[in-house]
Protein backbone atom coordinates (compact mmCIF):
# COMPACT_ATOMS: atom_id res chain seq x y z
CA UNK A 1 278.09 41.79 26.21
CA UNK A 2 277.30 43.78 22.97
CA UNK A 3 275.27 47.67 23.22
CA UNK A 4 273.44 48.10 25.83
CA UNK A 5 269.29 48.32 26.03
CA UNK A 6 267.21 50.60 26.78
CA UNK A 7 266.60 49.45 29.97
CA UNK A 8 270.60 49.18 30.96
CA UNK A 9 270.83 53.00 28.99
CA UNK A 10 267.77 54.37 31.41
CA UNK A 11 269.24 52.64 34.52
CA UNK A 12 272.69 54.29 33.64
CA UNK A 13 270.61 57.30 33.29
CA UNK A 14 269.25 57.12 36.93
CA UNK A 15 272.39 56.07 38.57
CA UNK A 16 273.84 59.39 36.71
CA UNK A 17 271.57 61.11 38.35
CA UNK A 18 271.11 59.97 41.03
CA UNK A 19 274.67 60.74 41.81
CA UNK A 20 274.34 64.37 40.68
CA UNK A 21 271.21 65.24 43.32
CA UNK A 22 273.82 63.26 45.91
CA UNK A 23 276.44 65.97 44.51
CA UNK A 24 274.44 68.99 45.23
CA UNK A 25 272.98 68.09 48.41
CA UNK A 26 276.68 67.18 49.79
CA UNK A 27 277.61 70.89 48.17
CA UNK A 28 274.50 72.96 50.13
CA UNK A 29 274.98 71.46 53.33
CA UNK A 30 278.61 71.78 53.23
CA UNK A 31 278.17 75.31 52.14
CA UNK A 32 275.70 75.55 54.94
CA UNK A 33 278.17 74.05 57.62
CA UNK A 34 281.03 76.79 56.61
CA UNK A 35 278.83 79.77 56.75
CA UNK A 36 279.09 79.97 52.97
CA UNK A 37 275.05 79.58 52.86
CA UNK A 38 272.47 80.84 55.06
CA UNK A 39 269.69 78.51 56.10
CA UNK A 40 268.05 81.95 54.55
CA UNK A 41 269.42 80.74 51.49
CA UNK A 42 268.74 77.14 51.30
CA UNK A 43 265.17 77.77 51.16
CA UNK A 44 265.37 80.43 48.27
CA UNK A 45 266.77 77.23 46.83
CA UNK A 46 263.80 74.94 47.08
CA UNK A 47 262.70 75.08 43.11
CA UNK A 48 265.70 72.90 42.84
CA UNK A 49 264.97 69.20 43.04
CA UNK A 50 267.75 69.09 44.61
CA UNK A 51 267.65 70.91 47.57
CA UNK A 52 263.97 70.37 47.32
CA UNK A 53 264.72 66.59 48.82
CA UNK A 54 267.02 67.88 51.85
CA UNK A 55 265.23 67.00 55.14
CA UNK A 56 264.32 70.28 57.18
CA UNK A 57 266.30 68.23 60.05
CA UNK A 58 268.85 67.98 58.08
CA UNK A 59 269.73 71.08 57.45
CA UNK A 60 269.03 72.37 60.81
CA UNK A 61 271.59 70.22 61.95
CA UNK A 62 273.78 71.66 59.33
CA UNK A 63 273.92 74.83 60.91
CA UNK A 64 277.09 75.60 62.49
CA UNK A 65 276.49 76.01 66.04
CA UNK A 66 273.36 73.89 66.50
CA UNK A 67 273.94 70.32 68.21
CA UNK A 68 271.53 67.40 66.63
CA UNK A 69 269.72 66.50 69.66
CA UNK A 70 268.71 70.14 70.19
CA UNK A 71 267.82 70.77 66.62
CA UNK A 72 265.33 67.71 66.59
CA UNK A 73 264.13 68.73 69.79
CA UNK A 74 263.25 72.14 68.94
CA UNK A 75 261.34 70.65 65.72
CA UNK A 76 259.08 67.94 67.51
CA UNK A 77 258.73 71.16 70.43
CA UNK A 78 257.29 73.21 67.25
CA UNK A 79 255.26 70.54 66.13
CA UNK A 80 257.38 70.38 63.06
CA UNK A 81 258.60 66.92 61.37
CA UNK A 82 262.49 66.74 60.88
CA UNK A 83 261.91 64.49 57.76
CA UNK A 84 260.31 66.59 56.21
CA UNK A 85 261.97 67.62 53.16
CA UNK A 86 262.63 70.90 51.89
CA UNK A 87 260.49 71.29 49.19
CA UNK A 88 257.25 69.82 50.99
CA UNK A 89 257.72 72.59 53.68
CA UNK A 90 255.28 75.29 54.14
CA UNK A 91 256.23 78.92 54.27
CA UNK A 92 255.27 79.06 57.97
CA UNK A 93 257.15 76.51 58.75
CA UNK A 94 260.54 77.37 57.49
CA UNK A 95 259.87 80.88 59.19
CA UNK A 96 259.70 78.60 62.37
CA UNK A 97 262.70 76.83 61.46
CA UNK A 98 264.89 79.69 60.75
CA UNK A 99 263.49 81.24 64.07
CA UNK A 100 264.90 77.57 65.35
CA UNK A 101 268.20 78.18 64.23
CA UNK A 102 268.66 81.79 65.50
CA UNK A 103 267.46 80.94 69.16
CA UNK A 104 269.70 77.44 69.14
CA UNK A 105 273.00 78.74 67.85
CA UNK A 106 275.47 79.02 70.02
């Protein structure tokens, strides 16, 4: 097998980081599910790539509290698409969401 190319060196690279976003995400939404985070919180975050890719849906259902088949049926009831991610939300819309999560927990 000798050194690797540049192709295997920028595939290596990808995987690496690939891995890391993986990382992160795992880390917000756990910190999410504990209480550690607000949902507040997670879109202060949104700069990050990241937690720029999380799915709004995602992290609704994150919330501790809020079942999965309410969350996503409070987001299509808003008009509001659950895989959507993070990043590509507008303002309004993660107002809407956070309203979401304070009327579904439990």
């Amino acid at each position: 097998m000798g050194t690797p190319t540049g192709a295997e060196d920028g595939r290596a690279a990808a995987l690496g980081w690939a891995a890391h976003l993986r990382q992160v995400r795992a880390s917000i939404l756990s910190a999410l599910g504990s209480g550690e985070l607000s949902l507040e919180g997670c879109f202060e975050l949104h700069e990050d790539p990241a937690v720029a890719a999380i799915h709004v849906g995602r992290l609704l259902e994150s919330v501790p509290g809020i079942r999965k088949v309410d969350a996503r049926r409070a987001l299509d009831s808003a008009g509001i698409a659950g895989d959507v991610s993070l990043g590509a939300t507008p303002v309004r819309e993660r107002a809407v969401v956070i309203e979401i999560a304070n009327s579904l927990r439990t």
